[in-house]
Protein backbone atom coordinates (compact mmCIF):
# COMPACT_ATOMS: atom_id res chain seq x y z
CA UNK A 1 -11.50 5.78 41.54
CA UNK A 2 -12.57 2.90 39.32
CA UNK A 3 -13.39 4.76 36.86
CA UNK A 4 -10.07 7.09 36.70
CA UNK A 5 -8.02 4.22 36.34
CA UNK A 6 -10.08 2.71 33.26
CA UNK A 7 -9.79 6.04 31.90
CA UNK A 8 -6.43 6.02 31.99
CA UNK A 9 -6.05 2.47 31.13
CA UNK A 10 -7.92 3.57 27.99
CA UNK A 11 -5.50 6.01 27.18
CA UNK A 12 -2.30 4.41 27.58
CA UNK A 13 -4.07 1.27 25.16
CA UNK A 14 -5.04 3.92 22.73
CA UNK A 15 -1.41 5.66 22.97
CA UNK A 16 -0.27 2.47 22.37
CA UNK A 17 -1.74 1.40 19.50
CA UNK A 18 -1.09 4.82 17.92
CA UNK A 19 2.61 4.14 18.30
CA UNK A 20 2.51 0.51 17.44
CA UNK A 21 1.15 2.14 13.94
CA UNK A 22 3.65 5.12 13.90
CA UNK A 23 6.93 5.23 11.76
CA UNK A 24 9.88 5.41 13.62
CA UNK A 25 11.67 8.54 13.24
CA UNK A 26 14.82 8.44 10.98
CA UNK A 27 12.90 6.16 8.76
CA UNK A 28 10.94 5.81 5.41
CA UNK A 29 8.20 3.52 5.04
CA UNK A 30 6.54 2.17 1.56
CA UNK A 31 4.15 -0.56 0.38
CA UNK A 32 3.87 -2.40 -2.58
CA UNK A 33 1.81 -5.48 -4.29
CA UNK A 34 2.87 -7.77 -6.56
CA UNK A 35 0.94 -10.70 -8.66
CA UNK A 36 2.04 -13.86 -10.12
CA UNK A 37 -0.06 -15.60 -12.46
CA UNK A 38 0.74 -19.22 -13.46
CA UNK A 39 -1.33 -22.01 -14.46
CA UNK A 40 -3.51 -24.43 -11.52
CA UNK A 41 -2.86 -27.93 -11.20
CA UNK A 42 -5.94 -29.08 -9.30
CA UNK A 43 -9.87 -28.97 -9.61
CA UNK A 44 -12.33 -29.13 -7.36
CA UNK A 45 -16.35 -29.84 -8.66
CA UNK A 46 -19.03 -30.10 -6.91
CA UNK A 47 -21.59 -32.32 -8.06
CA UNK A 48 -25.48 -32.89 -6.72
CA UNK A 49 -28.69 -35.03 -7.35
CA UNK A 50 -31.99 -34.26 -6.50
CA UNK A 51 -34.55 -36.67 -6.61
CA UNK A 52 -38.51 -35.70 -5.53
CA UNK A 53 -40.79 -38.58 -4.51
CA UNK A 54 -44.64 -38.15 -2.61
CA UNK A 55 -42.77 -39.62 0.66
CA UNK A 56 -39.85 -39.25 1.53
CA UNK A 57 -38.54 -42.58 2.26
CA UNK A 58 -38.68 -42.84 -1.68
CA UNK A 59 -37.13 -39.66 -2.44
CA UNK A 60 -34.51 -40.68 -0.18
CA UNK A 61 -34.31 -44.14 -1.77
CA UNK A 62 -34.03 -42.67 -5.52
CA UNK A 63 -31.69 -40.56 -4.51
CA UNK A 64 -29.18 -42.81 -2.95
CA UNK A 65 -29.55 -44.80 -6.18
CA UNK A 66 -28.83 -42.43 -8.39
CA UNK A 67 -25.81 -40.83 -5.92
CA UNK A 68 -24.23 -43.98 -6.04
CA UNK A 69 -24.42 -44.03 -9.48
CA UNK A 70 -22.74 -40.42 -10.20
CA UNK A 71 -20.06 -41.25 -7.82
CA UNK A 72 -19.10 -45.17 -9.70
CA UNK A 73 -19.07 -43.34 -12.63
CA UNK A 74 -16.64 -40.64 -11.30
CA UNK A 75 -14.73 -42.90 -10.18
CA UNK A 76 -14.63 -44.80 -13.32
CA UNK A 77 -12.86 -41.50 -14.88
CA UNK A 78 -10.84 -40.22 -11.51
CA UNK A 79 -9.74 -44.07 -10.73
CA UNK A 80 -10.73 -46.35 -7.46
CA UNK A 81 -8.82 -44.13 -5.55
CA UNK A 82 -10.44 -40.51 -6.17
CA UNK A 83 -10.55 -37.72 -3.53
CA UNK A 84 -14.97 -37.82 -3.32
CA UNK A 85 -16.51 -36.24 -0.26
CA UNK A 86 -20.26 -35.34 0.66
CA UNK A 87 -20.12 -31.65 0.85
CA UNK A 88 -24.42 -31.85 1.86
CA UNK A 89 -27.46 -34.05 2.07
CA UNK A 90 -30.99 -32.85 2.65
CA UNK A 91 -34.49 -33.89 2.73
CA UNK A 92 -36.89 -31.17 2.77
CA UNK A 93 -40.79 -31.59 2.74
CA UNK A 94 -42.30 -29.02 -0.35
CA UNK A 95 -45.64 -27.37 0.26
CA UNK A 96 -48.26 -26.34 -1.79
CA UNK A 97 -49.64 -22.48 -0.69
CA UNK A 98 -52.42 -21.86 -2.67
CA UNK A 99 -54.74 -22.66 -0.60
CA UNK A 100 -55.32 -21.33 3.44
CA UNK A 101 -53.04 -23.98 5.10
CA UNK A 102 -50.20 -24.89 3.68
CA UNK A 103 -50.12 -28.58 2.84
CA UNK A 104 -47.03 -31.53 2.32
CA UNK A 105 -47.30 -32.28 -1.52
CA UNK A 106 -44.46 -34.47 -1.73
CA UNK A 107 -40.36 -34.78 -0.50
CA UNK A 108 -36.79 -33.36 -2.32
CA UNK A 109 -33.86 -35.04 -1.38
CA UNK A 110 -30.58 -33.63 -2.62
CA UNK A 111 -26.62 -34.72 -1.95
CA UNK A 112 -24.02 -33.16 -3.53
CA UNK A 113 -20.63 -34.43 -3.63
CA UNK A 114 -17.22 -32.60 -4.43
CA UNK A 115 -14.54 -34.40 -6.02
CA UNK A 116 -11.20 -33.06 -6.57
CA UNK A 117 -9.44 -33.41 -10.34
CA UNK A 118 -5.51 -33.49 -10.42
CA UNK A 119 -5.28 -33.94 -14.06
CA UNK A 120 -7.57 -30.93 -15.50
CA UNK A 121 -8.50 -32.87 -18.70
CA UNK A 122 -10.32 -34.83 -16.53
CA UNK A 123 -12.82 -32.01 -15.71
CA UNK A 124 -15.25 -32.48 -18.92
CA UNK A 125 -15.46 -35.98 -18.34
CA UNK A 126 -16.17 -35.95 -15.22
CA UNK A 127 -19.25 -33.16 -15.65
CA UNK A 128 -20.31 -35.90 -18.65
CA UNK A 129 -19.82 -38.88 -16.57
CA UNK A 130 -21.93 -37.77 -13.75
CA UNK A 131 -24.64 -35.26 -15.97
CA UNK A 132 -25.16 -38.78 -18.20
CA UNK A 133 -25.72 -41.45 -14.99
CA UNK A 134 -28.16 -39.07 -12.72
CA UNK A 135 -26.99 -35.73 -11.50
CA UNK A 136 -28.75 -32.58 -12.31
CA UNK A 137 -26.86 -29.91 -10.60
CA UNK A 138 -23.51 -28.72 -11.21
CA UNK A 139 -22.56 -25.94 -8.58
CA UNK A 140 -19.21 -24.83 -9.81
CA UNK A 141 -15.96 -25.68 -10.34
CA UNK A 142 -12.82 -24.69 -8.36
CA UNK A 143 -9.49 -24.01 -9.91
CA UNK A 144 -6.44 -23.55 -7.77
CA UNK A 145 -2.41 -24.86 -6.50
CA UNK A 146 -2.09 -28.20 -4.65
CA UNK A 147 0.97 -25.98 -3.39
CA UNK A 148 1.59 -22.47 -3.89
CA UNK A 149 3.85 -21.69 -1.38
CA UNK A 150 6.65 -21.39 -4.22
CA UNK A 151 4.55 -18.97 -6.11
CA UNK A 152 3.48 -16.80 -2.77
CA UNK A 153 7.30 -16.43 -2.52
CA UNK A 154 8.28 -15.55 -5.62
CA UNK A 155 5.18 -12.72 -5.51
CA UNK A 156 6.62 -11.32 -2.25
CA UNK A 157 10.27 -11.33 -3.37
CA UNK A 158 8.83 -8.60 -6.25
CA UNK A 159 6.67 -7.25 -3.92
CA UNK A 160 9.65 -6.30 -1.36
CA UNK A 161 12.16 -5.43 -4.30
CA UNK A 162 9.12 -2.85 -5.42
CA UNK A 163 8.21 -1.89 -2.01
CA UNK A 164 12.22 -1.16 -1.19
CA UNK A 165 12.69 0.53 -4.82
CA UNK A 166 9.72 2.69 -3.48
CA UNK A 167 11.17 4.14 0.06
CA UNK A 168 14.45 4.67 -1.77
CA UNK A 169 12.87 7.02 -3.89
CA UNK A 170 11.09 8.45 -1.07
CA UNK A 171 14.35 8.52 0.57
CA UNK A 172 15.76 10.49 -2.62
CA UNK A 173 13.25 12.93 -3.10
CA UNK A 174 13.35 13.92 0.53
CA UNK A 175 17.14 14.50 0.10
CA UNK A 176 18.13 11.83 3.09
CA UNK A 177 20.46 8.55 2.68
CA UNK A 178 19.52 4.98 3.24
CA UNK A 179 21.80 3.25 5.90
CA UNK A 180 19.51 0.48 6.15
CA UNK A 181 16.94 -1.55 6.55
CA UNK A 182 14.55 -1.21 9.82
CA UNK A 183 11.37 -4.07 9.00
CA UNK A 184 9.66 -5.60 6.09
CA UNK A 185 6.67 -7.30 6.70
CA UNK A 186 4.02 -9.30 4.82
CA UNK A 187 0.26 -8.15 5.04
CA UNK A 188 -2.57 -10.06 3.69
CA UNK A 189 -3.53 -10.09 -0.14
CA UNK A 190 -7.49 -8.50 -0.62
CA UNK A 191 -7.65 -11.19 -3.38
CA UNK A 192 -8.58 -14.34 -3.33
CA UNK A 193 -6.77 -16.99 -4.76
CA UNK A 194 -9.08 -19.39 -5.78
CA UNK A 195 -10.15 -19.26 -9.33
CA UNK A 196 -14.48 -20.32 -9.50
CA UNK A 197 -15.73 -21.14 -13.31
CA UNK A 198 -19.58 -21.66 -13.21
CA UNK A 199 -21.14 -23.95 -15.81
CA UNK A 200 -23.98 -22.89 -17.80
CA UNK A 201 -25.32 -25.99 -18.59
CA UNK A 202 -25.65 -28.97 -15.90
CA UNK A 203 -25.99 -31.62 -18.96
CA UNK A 204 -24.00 -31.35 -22.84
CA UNK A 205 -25.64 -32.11 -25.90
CA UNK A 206 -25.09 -36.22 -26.64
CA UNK A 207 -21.79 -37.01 -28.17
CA UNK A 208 -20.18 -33.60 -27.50
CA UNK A 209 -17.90 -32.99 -24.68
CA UNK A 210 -18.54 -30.45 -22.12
CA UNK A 211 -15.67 -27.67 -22.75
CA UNK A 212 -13.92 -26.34 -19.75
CA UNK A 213 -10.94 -23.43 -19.53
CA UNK A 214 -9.36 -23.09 -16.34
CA UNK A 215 -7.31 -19.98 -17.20
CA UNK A 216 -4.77 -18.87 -14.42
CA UNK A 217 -4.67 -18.26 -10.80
CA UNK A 218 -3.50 -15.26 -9.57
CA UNK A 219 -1.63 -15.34 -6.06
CA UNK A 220 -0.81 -11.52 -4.73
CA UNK A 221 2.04 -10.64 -2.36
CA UNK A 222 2.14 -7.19 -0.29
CA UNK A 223 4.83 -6.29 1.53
CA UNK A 224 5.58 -2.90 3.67
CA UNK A 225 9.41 -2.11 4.06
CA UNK A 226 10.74 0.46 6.53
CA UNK A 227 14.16 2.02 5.22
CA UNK A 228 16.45 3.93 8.08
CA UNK A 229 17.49 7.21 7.00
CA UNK A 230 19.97 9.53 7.96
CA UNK A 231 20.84 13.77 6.72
């Protein structure tokens, strides 16, 4: 008896879910994307130094003096009051396996910091500052919108007026008349937002500053609309 009723539990979920996903009758149904491109307004870099030592008490100690060094001098560009977070610290033994044990040769120690950039001309200086006063490892930089919910609008206003100019068609072809509108609904972009730009080179050549191009951000809308029709 158990069993019958999951088995027909099952069925009336899975009958469910296929009408949940059905058009209504009397209706059209079309999707559409649309993209808006504009220009970022923030930064985000992470920046790291490593420092190896025989124990690691002194790897540790060489690294926290040259951290604090790459972060006063990002400050000195970004101002007392920059956005600078540890993003990861480490200290990791490294081994030597050439021979038949494995043996402790000495320690890495590693923190990396992020700081975020409002004003984007800041983002070669900042890779000079900190490349110049002890950090050798620049993971990437991250361009994107302190606020895009304008720009997500905008994108799904075109992608509803394309996804509505697209079931009227439908409408058309099929020789039925739109008497309204039944749902629209937003679905979730397969592209992300964020725009990554990974530098080449951790350190530039002296006197020459490190170029950097954010291009544009691209922020998608999608949008189904479901049109009532009538003969």
């Amino acid at each position: 008896m158990r069993r019958l009723v999951f088995l027909i539990a099952a069925m009336a979920s899975a009958a469910g879910a296929q009408d949940a996903n059905r058009v209504p009758r009397g209706t059209v149904r079309a999707s559409a994307e649309a993209v808006v491109t504009v220009a970022p307004d923030e930064a985000r870099i992470n920046v790291g130094v490593v420092t190896q030592a025989a124990v690691a008490a002194e790897a540790a100690a060489a690294n926290a003096r040259d951290a604090d060094a790459v972060m006063k001098q990002i400050r000195s560009v970004l101002g007392a009051k920059a956005d600078i977070k540890t993003i990861n610290y480490s200290i990791a033994p490294n081994y030597d396996y050439s021979g038949r044990k494995q043996k402790i040769t000495g320690y890495t120690a590693n923190n990396t910091v992020q700081a975020r950039i409002d004003n984007l001309t800041d983002v070669g200086k900042v890779i000079d500052a900190a490349t110049q006063n002890g950090a050798n490892t620049i993971n990437g930089i991250q361009f994107s919108l302190r606020d895009e919910s304008a720009v997500r609008a905008e994108a799904l206003r075109r992608a509803a007026s394309r996804a509505k100019a697209e079931a009227e068609a439908i409408a058309s072809a099929l020789g039925v008349h739109v008497t309204g509108v039944y749902s629209a609904e937003a679905g979730e972009p397969a592209v992300p937002r964020p725009m990554y730009a990974m530098m080449a080179e951790a350190r530039a050549a002296p006197g020459v500053a490190t170029p950097v191009q954010p291009g544009n951000i691209e922020v998608h809308g999608v949008v189904t609309v479901t049109l009532e029709v009538s003969q």
